[in-house]
PDB file of N, CA and C in Angstrom:
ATOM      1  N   UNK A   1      30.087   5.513  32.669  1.00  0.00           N
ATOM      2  CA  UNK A   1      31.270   4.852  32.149  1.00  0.00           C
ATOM      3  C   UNK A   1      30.974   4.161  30.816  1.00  0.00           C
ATOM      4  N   UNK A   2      29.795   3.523  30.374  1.00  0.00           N
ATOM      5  CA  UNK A   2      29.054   2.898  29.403  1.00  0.00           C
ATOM      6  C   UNK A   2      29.220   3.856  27.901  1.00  0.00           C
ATOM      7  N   UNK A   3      28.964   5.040  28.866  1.00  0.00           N
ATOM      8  CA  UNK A   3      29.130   5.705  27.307  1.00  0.00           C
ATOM      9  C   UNK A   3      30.242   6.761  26.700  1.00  0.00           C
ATOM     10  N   UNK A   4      31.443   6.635  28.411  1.00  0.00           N
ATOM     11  CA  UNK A   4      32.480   7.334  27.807  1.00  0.00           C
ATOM     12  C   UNK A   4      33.311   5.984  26.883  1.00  0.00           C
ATOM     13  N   UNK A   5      33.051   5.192  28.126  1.00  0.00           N
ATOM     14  CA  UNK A   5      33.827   3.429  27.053  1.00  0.00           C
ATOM     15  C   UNK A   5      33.359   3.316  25.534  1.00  0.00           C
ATOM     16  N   UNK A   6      32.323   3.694  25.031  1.00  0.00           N
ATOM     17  CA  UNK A   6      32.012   3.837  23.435  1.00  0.00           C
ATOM     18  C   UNK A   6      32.336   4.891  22.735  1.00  0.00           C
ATOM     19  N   UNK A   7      32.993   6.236  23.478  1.00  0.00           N
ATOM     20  CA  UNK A   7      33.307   7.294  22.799  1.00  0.00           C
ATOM     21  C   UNK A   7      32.239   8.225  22.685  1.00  0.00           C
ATOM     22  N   UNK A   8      31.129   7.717  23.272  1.00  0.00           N
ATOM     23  CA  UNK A   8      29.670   8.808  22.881  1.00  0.00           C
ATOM     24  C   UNK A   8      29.957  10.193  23.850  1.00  0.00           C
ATOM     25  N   UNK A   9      30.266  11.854  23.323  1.00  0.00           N
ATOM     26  CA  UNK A   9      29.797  12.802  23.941  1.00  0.00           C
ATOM     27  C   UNK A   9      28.479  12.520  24.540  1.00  0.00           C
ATOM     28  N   UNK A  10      28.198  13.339  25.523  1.00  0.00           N
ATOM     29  CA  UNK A  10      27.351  13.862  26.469  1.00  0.00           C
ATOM     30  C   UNK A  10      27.469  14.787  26.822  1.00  0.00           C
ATOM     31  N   UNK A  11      25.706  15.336  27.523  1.00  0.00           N
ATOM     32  CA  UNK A  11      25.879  16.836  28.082  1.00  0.00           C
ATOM     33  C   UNK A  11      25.688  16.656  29.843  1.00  0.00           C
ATOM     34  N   UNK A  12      26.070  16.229  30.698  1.00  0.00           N
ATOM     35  CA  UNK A  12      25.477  16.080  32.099  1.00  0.00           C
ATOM     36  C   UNK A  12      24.849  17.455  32.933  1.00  0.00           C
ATOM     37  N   UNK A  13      23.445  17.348  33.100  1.00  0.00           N
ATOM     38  CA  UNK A  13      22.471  18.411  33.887  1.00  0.00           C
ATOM     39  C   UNK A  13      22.874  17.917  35.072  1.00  0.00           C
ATOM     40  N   UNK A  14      23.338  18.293  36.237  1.00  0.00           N
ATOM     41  CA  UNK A  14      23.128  18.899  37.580  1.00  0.00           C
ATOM     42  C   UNK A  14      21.638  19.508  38.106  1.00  0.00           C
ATOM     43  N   UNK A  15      21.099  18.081  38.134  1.00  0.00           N
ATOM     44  CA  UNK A  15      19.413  18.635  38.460  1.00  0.00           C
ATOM     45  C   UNK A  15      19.396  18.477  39.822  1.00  0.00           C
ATOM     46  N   UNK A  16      20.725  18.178  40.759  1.00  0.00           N
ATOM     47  CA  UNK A  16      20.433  18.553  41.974  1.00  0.00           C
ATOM     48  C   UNK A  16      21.038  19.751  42.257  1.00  0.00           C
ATOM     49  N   UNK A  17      21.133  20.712  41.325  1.00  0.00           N
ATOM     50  CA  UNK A  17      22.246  21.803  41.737  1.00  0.00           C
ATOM     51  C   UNK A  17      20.915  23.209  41.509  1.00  0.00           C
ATOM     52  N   UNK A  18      20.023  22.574  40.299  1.00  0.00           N
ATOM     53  CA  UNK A  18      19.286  23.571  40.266  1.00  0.00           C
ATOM     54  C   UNK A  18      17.523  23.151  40.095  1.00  0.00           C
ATOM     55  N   UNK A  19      16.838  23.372  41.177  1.00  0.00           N
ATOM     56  CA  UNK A  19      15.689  23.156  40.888  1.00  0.00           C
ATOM     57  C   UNK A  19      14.412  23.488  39.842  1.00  0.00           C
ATOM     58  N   UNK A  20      15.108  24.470  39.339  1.00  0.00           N
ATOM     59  CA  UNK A  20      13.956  24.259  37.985  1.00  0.00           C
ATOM     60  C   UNK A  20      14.848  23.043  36.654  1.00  0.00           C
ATOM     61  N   UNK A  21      15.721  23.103  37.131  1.00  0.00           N
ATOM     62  CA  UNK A  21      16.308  21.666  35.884  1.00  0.00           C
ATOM     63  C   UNK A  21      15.572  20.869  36.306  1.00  0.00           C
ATOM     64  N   UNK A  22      15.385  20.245  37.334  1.00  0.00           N
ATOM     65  CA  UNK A  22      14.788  18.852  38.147  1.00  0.00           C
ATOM     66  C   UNK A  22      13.382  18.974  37.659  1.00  0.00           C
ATOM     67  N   UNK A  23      13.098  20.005  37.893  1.00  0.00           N
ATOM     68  CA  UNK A  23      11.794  20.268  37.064  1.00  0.00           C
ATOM     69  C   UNK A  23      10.922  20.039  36.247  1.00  0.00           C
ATOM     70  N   UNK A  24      11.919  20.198  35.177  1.00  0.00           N
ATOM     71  CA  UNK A  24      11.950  19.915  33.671  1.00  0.00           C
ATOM     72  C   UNK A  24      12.354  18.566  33.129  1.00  0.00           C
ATOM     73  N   UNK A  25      13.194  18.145  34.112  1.00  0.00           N
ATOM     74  CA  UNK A  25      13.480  16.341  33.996  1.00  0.00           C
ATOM     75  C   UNK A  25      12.417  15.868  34.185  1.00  0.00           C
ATOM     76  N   UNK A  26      11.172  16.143  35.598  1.00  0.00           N
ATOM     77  CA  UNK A  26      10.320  15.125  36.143  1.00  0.00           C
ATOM     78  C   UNK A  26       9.166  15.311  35.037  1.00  0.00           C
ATOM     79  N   UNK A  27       8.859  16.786  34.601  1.00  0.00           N
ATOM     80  CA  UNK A  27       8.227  16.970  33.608  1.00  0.00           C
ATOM     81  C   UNK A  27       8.356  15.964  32.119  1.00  0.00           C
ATOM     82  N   UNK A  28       9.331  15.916  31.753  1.00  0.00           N
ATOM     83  CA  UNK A  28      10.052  15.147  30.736  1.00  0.00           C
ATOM     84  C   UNK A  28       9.942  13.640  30.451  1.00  0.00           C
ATOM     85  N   UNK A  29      10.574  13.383  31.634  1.00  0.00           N
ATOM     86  CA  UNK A  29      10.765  11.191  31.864  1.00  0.00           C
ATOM     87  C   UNK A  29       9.783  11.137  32.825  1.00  0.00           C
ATOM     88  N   UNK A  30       9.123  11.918  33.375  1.00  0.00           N
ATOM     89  CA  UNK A  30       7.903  11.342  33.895  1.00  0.00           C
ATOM     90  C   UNK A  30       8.297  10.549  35.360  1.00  0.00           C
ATOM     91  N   UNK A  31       9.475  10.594  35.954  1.00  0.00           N
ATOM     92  CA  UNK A  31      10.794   9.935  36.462  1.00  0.00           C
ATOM     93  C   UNK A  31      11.349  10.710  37.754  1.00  0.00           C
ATOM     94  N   UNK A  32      11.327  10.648  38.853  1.00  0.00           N
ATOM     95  CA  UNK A  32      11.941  11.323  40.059  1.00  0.00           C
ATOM     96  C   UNK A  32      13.818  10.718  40.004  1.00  0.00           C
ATOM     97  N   UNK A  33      14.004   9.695  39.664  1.00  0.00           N
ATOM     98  CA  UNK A  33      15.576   9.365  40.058  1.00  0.00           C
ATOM     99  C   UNK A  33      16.700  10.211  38.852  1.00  0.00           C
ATOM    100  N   UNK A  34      17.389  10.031  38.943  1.00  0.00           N
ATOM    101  CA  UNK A  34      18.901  10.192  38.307  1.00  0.00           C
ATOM    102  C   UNK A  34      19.371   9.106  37.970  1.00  0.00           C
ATOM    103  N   UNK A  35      20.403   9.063  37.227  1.00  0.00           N
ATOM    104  CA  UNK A  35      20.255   9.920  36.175  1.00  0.00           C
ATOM    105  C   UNK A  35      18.635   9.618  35.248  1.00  0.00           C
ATOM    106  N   UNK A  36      18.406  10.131  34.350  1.00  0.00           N
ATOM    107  CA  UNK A  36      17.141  10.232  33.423  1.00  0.00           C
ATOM    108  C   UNK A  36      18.208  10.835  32.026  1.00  0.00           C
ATOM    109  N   UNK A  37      17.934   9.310  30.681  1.00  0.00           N
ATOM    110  CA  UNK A  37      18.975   9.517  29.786  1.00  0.00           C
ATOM    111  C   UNK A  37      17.726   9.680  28.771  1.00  0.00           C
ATOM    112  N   UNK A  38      18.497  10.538  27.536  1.00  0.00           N
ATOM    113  CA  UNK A  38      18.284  11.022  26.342  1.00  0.00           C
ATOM    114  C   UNK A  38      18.872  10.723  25.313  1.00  0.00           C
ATOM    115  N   UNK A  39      18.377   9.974  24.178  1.00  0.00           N
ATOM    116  CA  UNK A  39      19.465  10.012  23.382  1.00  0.00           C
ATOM    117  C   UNK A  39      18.401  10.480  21.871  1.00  0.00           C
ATOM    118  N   UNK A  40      19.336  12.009  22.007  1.00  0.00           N
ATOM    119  CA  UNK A  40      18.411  13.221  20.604  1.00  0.00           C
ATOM    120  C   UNK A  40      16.819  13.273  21.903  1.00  0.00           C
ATOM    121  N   UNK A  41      15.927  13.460  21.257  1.00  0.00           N
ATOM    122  CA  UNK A  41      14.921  13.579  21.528  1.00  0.00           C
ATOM    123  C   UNK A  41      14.266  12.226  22.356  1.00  0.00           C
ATOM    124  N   UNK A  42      14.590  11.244  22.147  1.00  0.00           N
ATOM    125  CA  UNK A  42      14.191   9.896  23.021  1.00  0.00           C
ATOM    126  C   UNK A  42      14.634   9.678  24.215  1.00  0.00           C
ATOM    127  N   UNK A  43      13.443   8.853  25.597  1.00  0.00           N
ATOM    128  CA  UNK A  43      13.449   9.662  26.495  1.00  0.00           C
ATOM    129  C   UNK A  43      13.974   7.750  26.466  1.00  0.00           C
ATOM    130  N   UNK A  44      15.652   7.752  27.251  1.00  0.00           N
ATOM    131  CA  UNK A  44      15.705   6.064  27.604  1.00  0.00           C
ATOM    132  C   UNK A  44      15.534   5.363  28.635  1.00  0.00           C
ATOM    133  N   UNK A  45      15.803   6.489  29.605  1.00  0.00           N
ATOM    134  CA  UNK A  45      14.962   6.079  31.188  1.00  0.00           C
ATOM    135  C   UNK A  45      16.256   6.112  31.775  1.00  0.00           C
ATOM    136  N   UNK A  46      16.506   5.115  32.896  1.00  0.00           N
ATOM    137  CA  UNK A  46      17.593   5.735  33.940  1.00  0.00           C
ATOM    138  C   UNK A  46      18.440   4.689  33.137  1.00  0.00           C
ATOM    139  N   UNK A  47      19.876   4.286  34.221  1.00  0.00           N
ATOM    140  CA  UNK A  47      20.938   3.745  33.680  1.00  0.00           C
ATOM    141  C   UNK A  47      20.912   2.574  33.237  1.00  0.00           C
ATOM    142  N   UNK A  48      19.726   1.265  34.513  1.00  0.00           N
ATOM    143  CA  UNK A  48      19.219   0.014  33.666  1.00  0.00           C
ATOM    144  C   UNK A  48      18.557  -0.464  32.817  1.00  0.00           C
ATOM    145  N   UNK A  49      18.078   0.876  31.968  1.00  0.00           N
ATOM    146  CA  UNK A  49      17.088   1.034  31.494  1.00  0.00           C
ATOM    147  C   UNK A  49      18.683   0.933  29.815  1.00  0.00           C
ATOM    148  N   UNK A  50      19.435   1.901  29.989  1.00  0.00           N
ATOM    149  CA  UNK A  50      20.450   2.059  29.098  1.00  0.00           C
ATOM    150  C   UNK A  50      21.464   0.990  28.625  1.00  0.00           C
ATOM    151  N   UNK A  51      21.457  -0.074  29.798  1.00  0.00           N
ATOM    152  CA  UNK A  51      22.002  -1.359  30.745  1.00  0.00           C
ATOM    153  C   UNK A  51      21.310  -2.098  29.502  1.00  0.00           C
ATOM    154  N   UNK A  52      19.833  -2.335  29.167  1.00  0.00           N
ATOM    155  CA  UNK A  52      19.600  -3.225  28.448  1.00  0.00           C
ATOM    156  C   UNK A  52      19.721  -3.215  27.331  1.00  0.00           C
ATOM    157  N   UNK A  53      19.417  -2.325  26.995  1.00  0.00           N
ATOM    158  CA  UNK A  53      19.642  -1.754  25.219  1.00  0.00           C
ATOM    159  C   UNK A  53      21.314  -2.135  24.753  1.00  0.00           C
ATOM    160  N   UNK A  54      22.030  -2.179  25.773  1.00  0.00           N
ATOM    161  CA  UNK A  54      23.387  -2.607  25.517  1.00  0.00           C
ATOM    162  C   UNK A  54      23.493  -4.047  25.457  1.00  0.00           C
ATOM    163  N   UNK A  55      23.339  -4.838  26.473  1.00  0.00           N
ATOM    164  CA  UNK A  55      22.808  -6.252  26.270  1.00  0.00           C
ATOM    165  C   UNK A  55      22.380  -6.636  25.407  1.00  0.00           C
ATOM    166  N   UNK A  56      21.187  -6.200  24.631  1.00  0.00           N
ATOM    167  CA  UNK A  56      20.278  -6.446  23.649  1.00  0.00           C
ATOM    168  C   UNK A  56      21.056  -6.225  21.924  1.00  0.00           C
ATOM    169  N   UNK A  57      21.848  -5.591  22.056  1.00  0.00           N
ATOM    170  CA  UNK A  57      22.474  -5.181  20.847  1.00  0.00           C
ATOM    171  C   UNK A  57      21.613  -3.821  20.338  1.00  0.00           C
ATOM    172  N   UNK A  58      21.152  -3.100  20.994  1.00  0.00           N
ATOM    173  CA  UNK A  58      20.203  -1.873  20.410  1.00  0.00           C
ATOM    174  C   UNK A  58      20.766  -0.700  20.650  1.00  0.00           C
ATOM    175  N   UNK A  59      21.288  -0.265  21.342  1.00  0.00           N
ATOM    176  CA  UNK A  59      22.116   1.034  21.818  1.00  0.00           C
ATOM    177  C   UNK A  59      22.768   1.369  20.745  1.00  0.00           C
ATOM    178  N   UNK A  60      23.820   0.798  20.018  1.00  0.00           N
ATOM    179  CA  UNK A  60      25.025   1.311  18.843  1.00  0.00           C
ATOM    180  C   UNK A  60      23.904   1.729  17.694  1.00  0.00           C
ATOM    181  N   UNK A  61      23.057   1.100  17.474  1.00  0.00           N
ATOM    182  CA  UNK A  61      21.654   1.631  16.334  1.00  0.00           C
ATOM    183  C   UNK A  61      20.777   3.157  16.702  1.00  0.00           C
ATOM    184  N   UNK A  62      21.028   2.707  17.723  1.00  0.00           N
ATOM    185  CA  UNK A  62      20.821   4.184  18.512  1.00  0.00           C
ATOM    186  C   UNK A  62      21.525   5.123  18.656  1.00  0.00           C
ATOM    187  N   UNK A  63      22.379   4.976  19.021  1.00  0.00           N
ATOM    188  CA  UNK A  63      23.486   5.415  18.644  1.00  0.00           C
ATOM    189  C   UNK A  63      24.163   6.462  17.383  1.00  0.00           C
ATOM    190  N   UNK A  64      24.160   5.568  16.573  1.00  0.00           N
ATOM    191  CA  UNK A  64      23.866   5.794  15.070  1.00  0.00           C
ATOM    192  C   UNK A  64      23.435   6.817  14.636  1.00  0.00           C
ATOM    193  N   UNK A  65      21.882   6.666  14.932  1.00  0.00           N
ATOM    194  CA  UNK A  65      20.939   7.794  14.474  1.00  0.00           C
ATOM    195  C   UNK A  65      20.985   8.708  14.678  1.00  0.00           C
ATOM    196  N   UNK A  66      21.840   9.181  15.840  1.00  0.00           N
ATOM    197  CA  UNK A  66      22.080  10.650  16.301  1.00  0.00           C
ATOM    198  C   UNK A  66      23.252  11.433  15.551  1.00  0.00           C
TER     199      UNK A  66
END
């Protein structure tokens, strides 16, 4: 909801739908839960992880760059 409320597209993987996606997530974030966020190439971790960067004022800079 965080990031349809800012207008940011997204792509959502269904890594419980297909096991080599899940795969490639745990490979990736290093991370067994869901979601596991990306923003471009940067790996941001799950949703409280996305939670702070919003708090913090860092997300829209991030944002940005993409």
């Amino acid at each position: 909801m965080l990031l349809d409320e800012k207008g940011v597209e997204y792509e959502d993987f269904r890594v419980d739908l297909d096991a080599s996606l899940r795969q490639e997530m745990v490979k990736l974030s290093k991370r067994h839960t869901v979601p596991q966020i990306w923003i471009g190439e940067r790996h941001i971790g799950g949703f409280t992880d996305l939670s702070v960067l919003e708090r913090t004022g860092t997300l829209n800079s991030l944002l940005e760059m993409e």
